[in-house]
PDB file of N, CA and C in Angstrom:
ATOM      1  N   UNK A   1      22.028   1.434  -1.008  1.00  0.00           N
ATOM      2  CA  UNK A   1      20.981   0.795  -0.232  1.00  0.00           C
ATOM      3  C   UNK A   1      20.475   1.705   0.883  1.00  0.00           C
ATOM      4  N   UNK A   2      21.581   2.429   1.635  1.00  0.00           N
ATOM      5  CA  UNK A   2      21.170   3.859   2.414  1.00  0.00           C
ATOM      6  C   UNK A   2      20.115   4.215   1.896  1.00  0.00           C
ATOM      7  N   UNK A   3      20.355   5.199   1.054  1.00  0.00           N
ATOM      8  CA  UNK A   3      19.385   6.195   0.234  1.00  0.00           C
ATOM      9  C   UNK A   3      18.328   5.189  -0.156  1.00  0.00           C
ATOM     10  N   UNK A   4      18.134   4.401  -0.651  1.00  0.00           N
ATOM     11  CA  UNK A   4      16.820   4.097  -1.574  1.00  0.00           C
ATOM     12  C   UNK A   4      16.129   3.353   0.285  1.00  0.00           C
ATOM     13  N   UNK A   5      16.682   3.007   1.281  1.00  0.00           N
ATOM     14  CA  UNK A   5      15.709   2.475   2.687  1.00  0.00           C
ATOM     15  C   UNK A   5      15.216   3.987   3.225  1.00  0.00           C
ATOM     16  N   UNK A   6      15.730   4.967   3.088  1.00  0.00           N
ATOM     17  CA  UNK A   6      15.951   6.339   3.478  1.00  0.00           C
ATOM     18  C   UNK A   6      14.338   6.617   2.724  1.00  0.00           C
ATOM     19  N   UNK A   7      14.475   6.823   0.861  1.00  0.00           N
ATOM     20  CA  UNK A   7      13.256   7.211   0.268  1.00  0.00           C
ATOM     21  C   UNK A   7      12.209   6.336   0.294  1.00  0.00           C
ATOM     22  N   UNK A   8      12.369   5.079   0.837  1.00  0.00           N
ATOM     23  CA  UNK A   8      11.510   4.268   1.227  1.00  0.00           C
ATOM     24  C   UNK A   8      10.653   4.377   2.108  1.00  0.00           C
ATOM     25  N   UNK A   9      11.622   4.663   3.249  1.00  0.00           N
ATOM     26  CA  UNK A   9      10.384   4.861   4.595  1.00  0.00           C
ATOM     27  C   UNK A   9       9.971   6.173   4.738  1.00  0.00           C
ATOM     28  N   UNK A  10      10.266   6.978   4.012  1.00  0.00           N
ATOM     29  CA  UNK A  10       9.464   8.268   3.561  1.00  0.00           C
ATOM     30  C   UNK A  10       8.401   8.071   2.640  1.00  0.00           C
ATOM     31  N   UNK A  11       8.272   7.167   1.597  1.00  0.00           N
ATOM     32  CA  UNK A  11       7.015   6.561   0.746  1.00  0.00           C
ATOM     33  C   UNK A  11       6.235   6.190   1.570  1.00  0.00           C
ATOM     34  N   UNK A  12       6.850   5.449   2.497  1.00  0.00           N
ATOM     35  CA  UNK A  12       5.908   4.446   3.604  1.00  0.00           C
ATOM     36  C   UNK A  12       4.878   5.274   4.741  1.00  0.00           C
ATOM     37  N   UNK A  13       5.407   6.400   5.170  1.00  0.00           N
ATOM     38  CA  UNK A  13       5.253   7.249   6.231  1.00  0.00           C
ATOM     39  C   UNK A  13       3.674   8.243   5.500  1.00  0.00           C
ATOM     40  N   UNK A  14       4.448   8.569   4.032  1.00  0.00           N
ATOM     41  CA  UNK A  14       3.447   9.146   3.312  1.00  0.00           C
ATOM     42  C   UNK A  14       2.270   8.883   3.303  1.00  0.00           C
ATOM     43  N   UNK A  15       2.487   7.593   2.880  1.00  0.00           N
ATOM     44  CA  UNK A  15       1.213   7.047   2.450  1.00  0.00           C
ATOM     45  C   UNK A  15       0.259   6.588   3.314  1.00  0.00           C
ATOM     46  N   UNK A  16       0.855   5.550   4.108  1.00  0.00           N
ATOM     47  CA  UNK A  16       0.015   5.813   5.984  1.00  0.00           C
ATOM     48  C   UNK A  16      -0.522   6.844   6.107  1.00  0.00           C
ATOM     49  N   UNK A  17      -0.165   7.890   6.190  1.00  0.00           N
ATOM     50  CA  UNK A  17      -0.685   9.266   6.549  1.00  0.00           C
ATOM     51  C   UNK A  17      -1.806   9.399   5.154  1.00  0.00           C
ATOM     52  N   UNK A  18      -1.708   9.373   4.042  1.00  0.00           N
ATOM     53  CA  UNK A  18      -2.603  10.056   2.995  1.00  0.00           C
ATOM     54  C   UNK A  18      -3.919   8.679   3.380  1.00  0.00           C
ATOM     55  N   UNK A  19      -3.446   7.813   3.634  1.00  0.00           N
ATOM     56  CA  UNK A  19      -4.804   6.259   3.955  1.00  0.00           C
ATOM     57  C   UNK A  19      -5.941   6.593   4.641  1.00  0.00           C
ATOM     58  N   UNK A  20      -5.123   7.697   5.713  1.00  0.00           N
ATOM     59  CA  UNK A  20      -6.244   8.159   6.482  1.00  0.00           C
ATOM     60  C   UNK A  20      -6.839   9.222   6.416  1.00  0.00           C
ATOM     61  N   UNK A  21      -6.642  10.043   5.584  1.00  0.00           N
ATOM     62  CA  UNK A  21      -6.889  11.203   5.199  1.00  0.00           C
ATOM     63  C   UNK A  21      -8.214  10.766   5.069  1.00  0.00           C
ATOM     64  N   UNK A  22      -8.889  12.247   5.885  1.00  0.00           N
ATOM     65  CA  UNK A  22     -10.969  12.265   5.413  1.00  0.00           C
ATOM     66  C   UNK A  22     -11.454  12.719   4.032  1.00  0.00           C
ATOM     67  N   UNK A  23     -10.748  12.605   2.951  1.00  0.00           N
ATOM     68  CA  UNK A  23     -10.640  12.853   1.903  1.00  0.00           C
ATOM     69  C   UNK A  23     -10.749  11.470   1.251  1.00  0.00           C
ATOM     70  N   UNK A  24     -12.217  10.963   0.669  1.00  0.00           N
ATOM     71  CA  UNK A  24     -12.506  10.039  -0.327  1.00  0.00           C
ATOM     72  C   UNK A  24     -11.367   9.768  -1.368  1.00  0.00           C
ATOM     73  N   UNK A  25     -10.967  10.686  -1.876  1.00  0.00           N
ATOM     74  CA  UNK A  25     -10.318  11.066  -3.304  1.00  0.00           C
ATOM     75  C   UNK A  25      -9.084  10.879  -3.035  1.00  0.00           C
ATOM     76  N   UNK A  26      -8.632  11.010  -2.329  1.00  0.00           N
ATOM     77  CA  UNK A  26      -7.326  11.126  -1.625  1.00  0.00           C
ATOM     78  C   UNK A  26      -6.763   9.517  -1.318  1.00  0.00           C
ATOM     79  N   UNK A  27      -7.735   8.743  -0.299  1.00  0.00           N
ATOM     80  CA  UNK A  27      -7.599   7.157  -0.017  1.00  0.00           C
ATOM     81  C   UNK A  27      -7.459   6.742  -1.492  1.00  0.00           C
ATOM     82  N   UNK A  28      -8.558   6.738  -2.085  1.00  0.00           N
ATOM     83  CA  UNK A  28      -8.453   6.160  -3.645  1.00  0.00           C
ATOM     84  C   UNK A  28      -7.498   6.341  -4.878  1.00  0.00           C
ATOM     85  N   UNK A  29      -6.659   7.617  -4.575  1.00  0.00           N
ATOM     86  CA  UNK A  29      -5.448   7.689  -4.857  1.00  0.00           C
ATOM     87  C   UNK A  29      -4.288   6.780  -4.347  1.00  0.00           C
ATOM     88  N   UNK A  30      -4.445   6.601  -3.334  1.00  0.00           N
ATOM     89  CA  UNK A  30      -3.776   5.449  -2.457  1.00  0.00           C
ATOM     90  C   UNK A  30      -3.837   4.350  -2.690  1.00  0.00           C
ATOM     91  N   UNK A  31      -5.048   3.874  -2.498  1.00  0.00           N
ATOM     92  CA  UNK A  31      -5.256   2.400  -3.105  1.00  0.00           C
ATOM     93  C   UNK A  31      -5.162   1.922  -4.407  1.00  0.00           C
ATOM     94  N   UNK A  32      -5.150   3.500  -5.727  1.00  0.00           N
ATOM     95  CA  UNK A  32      -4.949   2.722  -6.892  1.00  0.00           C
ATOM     96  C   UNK A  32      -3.278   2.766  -6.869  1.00  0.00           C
ATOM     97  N   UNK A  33      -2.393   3.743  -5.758  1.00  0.00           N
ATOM     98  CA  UNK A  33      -1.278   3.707  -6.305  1.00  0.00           C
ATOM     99  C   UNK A  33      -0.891   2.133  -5.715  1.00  0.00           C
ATOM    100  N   UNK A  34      -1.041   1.932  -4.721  1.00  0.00           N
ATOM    101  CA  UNK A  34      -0.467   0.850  -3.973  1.00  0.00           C
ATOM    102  C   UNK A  34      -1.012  -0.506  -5.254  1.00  0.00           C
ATOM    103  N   UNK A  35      -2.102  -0.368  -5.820  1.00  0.00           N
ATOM    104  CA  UNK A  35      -2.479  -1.302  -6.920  1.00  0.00           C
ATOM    105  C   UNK A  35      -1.293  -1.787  -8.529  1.00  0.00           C
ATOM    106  N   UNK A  36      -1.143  -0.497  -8.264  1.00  0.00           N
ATOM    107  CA  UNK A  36      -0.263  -0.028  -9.453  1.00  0.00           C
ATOM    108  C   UNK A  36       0.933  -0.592  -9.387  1.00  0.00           C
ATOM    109  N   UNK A  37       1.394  -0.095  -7.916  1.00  0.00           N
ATOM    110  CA  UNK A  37       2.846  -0.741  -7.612  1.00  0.00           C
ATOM    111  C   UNK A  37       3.117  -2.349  -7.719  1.00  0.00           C
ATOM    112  N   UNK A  38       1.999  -2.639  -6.867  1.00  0.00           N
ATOM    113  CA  UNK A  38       1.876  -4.289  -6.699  1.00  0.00           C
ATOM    114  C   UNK A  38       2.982  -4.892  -6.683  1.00  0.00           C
ATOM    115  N   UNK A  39       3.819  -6.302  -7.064  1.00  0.00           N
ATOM    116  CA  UNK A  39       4.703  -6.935  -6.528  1.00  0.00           C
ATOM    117  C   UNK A  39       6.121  -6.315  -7.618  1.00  0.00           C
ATOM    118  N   UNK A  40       5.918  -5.592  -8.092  1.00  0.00           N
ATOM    119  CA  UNK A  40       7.212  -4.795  -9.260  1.00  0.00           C
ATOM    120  C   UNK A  40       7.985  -4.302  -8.652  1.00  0.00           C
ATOM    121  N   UNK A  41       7.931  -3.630  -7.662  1.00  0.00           N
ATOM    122  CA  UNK A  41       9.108  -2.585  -6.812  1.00  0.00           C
ATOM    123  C   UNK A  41       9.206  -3.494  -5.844  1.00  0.00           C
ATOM    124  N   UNK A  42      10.637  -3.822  -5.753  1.00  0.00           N
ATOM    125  CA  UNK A  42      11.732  -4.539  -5.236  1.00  0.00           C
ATOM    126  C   UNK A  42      11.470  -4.067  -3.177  1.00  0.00           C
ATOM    127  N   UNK A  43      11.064  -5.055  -2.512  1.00  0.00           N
ATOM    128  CA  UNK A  43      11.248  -4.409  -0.866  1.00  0.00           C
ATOM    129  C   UNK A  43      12.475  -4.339  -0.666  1.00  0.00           C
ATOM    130  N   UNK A  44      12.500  -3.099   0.500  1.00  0.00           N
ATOM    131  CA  UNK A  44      13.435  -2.359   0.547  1.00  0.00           C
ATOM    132  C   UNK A  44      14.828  -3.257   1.324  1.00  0.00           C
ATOM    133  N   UNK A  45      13.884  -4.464   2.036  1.00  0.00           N
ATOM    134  CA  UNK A  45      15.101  -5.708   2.569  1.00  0.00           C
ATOM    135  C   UNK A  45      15.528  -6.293   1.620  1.00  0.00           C
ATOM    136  N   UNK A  46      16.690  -6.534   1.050  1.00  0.00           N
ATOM    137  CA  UNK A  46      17.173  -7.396  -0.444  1.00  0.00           C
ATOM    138  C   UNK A  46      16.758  -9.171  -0.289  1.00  0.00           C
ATOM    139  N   UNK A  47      16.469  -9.331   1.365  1.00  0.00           N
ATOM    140  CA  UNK A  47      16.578 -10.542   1.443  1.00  0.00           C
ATOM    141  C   UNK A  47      14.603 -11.348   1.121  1.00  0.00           C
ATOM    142  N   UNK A  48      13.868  -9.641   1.089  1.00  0.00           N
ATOM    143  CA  UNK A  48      12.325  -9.911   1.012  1.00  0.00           C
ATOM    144  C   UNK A  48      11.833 -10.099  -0.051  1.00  0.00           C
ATOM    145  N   UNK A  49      11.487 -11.643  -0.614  1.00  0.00           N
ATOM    146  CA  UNK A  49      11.072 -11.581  -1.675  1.00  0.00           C
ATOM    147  C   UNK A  49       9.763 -11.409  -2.398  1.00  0.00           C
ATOM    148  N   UNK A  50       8.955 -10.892  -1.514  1.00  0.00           N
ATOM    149  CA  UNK A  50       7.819 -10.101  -1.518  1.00  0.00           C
ATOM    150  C   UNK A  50       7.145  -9.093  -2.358  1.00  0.00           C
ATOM    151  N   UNK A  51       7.993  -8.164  -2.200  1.00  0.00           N
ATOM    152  CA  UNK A  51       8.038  -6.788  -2.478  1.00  0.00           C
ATOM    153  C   UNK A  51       7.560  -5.839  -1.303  1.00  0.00           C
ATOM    154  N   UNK A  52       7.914  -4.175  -2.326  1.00  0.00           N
ATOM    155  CA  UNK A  52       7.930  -3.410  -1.893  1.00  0.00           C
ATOM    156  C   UNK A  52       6.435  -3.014  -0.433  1.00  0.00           C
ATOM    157  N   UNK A  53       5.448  -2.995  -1.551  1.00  0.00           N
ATOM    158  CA  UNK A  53       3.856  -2.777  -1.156  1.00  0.00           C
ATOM    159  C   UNK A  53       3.702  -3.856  -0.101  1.00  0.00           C
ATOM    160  N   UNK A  54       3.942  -5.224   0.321  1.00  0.00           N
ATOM    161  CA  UNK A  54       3.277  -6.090   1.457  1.00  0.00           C
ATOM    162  C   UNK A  54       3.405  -5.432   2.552  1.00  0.00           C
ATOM    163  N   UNK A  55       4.429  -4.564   2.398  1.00  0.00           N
ATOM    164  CA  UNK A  55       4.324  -3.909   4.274  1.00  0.00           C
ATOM    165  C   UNK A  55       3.214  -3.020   3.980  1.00  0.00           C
ATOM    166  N   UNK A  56       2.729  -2.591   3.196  1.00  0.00           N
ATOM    167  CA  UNK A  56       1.111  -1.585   3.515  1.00  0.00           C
ATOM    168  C   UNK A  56       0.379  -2.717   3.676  1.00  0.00           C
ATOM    169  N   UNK A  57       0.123  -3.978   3.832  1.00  0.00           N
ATOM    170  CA  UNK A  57      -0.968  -4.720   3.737  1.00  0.00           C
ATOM    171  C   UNK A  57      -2.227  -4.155   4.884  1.00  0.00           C
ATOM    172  N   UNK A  58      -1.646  -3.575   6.121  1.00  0.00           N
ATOM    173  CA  UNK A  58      -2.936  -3.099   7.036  1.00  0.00           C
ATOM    174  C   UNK A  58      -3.240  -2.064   6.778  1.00  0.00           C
ATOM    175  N   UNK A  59      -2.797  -0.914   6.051  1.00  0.00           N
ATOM    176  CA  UNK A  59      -3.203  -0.307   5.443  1.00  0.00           C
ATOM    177  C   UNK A  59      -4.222  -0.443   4.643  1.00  0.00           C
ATOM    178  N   UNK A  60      -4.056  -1.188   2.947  1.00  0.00           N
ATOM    179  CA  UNK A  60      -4.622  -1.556   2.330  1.00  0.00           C
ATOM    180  C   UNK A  60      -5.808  -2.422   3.164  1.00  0.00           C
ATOM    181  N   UNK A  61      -5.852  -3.369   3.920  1.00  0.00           N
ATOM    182  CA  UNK A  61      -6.603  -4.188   4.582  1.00  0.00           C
ATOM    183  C   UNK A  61      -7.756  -2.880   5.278  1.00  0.00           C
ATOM    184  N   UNK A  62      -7.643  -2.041   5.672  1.00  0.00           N
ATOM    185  CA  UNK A  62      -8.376  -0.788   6.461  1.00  0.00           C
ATOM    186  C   UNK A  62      -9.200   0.002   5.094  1.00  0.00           C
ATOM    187  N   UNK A  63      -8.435  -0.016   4.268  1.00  0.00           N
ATOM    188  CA  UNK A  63      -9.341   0.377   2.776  1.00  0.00           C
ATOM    189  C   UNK A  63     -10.383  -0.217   2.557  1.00  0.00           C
ATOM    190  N   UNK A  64      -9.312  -1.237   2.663  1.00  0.00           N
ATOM    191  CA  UNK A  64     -10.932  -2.173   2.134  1.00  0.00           C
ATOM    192  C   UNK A  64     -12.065  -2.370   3.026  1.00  0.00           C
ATOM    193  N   UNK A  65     -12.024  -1.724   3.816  1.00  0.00           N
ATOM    194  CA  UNK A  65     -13.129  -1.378   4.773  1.00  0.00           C
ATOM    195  C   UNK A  65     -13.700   0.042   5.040  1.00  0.00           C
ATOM    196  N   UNK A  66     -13.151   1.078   3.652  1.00  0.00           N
ATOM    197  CA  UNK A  66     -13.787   1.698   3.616  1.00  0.00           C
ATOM    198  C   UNK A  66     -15.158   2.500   3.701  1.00  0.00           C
ATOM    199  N   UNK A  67     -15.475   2.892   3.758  1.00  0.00           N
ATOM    200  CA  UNK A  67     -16.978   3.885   3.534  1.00  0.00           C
ATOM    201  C   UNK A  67     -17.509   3.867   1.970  1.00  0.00           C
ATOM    202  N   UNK A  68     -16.820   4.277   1.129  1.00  0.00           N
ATOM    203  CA  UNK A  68     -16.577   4.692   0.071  1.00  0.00           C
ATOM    204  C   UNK A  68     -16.807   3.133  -0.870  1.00  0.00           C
ATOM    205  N   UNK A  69     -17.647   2.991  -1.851  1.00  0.00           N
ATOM    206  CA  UNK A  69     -17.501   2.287  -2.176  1.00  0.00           C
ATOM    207  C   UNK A  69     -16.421   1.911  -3.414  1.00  0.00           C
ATOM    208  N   UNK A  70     -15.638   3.312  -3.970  1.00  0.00           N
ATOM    209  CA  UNK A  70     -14.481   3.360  -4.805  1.00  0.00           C
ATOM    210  C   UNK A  70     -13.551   2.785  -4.725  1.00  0.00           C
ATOM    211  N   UNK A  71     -13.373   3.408  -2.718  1.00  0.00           N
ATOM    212  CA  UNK A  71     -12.123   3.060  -1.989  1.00  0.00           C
ATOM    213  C   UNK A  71     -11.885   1.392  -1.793  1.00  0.00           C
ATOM    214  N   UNK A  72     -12.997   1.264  -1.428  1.00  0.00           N
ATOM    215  CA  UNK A  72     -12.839  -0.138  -1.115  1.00  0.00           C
ATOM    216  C   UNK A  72     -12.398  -0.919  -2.390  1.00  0.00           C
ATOM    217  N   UNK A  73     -13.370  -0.804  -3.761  1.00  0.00           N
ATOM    218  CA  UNK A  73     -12.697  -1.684  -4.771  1.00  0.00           C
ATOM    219  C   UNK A  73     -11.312  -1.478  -4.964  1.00  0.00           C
ATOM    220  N   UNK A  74     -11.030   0.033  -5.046  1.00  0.00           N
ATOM    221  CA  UNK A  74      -9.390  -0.315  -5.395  1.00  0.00           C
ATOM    222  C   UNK A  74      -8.897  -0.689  -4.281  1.00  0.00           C
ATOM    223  N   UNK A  75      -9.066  -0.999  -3.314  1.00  0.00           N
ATOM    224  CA  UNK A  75      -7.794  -1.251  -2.338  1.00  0.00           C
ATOM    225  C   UNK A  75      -8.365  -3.033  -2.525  1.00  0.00           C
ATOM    226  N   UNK A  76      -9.358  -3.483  -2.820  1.00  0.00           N
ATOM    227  CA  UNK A  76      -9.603  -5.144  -2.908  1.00  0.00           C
ATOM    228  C   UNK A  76      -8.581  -5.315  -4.065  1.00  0.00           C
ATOM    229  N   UNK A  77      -8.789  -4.431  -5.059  1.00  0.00           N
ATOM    230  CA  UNK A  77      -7.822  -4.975  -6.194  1.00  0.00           C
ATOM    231  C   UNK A  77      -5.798  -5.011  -5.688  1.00  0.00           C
ATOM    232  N   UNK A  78      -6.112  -3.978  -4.995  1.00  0.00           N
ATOM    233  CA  UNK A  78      -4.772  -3.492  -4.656  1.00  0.00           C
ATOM    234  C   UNK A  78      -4.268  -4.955  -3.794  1.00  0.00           C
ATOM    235  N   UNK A  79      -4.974  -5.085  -3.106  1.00  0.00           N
ATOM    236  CA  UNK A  79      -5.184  -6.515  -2.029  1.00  0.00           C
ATOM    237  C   UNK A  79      -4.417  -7.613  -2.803  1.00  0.00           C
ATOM    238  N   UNK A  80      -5.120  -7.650  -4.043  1.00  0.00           N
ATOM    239  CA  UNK A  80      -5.127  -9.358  -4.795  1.00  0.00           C
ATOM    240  C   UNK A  80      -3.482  -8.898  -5.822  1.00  0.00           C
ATOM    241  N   UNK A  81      -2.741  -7.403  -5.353  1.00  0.00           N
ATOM    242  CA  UNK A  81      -1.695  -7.154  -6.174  1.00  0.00           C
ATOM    243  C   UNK A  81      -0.571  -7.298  -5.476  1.00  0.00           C
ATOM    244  N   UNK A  82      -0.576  -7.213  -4.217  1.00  0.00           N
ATOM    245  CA  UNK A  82       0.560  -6.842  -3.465  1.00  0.00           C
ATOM    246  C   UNK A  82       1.349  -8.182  -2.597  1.00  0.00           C
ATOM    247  N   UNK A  83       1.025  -9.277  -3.002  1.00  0.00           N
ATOM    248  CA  UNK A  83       1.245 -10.731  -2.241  1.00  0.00           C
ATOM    249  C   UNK A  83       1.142 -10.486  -0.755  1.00  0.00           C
ATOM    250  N   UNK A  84      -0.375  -9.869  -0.039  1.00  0.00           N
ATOM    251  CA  UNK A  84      -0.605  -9.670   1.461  1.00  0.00           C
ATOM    252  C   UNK A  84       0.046 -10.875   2.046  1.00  0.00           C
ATOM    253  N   UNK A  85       0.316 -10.049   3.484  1.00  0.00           N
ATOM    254  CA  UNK A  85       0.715 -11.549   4.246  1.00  0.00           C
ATOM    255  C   UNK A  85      -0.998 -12.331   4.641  1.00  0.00           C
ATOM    256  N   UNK A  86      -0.848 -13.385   4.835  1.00  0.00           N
ATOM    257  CA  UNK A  86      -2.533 -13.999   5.120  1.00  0.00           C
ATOM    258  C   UNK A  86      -2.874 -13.806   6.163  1.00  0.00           C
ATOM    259  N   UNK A  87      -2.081 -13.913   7.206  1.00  0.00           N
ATOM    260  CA  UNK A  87      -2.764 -13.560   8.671  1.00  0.00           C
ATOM    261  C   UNK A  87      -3.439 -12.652   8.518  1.00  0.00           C
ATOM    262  N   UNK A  88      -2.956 -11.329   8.249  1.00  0.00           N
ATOM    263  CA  UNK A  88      -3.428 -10.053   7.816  1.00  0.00           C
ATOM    264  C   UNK A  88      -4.751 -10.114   7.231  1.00  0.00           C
TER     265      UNK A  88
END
């Protein structure tokens, strides 16, 4: 459980960082991966039955307010994959 919270918040750190990247191509890589992942990969709390991806939800939520009109669809799709929290 070490190791896999360890490669976790290194996924997490990543990807924050690539979201904002001024690189079109780059976000949209992001948003289809975070799409991809959606509720399949287990969060890294055993007790979250969520998944992995809901903690990017402001992330994803900032996509979708992209510039780009690419970015934005995948991160809407990514949106309707990841069980967002609603406040959010």
């Amino acid at each position: 459980l070490e190791m896999r919270q360890k490669v976790g918040d290194r996924l997490i750190a990543s990807i924050r960082t690539a979201a904002k990247s001024s690189d079109a191509n780059t976000r949209l890589s992001i948003a289809n991966l975070i799409a991809e992942m959606g509720p399949t990969i287990p969060a890294l709390d055993p007790l979250d039955r969520f998944g992995f991806t809901r903690v990017l939800t402001p992330e994803v939520a900032a996509l979708g307010k992209d510039s780009d009109l690419g970015v934005r669809q995948e991160a809407l799709r990514a949106l309707g994959n990841i069980n967002p929290d609603p406040q959010i």
